[in-house]
C-alpha atoms as a PDB file:
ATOM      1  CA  UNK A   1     209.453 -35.232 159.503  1.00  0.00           C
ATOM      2  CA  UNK A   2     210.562 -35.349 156.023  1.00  0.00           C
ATOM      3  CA  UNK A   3     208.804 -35.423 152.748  1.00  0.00           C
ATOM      4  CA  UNK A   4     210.125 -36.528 149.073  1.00  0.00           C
ATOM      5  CA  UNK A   5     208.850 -35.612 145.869  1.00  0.00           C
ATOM      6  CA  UNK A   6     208.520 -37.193 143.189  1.00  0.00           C
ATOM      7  CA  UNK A   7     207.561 -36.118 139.423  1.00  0.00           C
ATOM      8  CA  UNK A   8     206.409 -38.391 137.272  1.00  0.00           C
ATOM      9  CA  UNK A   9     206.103 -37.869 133.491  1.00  0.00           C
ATOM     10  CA  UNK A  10     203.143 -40.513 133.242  1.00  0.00           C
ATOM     11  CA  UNK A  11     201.322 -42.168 135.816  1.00  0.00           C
ATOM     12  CA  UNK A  12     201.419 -45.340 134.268  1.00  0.00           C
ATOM     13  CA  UNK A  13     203.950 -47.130 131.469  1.00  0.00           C
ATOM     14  CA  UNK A  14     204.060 -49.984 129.547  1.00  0.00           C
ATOM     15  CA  UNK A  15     205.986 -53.084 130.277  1.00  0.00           C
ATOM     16  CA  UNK A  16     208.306 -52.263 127.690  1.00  0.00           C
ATOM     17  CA  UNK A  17     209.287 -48.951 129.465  1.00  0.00           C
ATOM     18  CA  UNK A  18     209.228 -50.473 133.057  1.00  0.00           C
ATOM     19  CA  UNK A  19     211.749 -53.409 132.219  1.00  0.00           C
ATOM     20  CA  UNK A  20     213.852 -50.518 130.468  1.00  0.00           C
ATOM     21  CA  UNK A  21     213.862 -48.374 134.097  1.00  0.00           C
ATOM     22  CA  UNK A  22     214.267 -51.332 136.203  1.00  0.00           C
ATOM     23  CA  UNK A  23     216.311 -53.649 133.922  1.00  0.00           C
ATOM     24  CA  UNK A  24     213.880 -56.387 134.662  1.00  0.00           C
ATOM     25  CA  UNK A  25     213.197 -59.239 132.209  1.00  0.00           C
ATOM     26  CA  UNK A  26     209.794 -59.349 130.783  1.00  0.00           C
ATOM     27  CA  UNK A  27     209.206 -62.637 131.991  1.00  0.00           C
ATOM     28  CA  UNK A  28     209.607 -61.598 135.975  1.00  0.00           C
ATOM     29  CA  UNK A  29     207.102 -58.418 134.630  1.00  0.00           C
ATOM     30  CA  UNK A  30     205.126 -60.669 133.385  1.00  0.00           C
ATOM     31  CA  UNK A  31     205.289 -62.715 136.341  1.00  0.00           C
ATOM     32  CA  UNK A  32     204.724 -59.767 138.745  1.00  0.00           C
ATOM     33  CA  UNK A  33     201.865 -58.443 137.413  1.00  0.00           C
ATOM     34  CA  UNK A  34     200.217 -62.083 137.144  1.00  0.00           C
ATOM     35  CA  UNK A  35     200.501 -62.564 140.893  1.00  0.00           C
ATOM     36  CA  UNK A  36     199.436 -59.122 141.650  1.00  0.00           C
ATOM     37  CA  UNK A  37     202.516 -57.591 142.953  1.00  0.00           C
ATOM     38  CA  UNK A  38     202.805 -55.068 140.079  1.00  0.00           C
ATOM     39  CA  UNK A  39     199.678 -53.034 140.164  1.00  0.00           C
ATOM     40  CA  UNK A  40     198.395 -52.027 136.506  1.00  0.00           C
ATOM     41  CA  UNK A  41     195.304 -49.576 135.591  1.00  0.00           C
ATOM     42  CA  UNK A  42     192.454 -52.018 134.339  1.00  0.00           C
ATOM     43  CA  UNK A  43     191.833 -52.881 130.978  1.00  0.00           C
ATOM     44  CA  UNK A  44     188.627 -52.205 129.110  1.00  0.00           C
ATOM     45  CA  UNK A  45     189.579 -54.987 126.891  1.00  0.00           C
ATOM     46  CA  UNK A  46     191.267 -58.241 126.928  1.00  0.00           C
ATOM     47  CA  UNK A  47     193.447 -57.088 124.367  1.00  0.00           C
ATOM     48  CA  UNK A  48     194.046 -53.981 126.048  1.00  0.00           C
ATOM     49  CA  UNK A  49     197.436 -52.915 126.688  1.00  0.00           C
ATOM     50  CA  UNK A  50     198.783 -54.155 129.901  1.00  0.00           C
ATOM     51  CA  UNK A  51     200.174 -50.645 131.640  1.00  0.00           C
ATOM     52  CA  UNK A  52     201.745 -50.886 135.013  1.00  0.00           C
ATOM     53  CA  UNK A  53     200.783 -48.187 137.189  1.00  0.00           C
ATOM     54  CA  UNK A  54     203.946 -46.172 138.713  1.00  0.00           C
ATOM     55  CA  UNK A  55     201.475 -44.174 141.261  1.00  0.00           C
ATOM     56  CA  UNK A  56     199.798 -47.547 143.364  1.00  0.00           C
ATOM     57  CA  UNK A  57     203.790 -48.392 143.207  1.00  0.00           C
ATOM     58  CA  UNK A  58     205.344 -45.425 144.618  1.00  0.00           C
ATOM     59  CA  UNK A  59     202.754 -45.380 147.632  1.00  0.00           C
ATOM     60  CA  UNK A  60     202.953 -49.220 147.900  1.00  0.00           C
ATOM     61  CA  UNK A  61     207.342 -48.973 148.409  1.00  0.00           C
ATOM     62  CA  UNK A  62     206.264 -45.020 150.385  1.00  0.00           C
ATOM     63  CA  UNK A  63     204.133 -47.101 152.927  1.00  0.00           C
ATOM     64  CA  UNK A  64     206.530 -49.574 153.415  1.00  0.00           C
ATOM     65  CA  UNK A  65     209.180 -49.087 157.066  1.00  0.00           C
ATOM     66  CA  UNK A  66     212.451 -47.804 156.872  1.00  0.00           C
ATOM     67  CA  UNK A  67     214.939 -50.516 157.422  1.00  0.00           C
END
């Protein structure tokens, strides 16, 4: 069995900084994170930045079979 590693400079990132690394449009962010399939850390306010948490993703696509 194998194991990867992967460093991380923050745990989480903004929206901003996600479409950048994935060359999404803000609108499907936007979209993902509305319907739950980007994970983000929760707010403490409703104007709270909206930051998408790159951990709960790396396990979510780790925990997913090998095709």
């Amino acid at each position: 069995m194998s194991s990867i590693a992967i460093q991380l400079a923050s745990p989480y990132c903004t929206k901003k900084k996600y479409a950048e690394a994935t060359g999404q449009s803000m609108g499907a962010i936007n979209q993902a994170v509305a319907s739950g399939k980007l994970p983000i850390m929760p707010k403490d306010s409703e104007k709270g930045a909206v930051l998408i948490n790159l951990v709960a993703l790396f396990k979510k696509a780790d925990a997913q079979k090998y095709v």
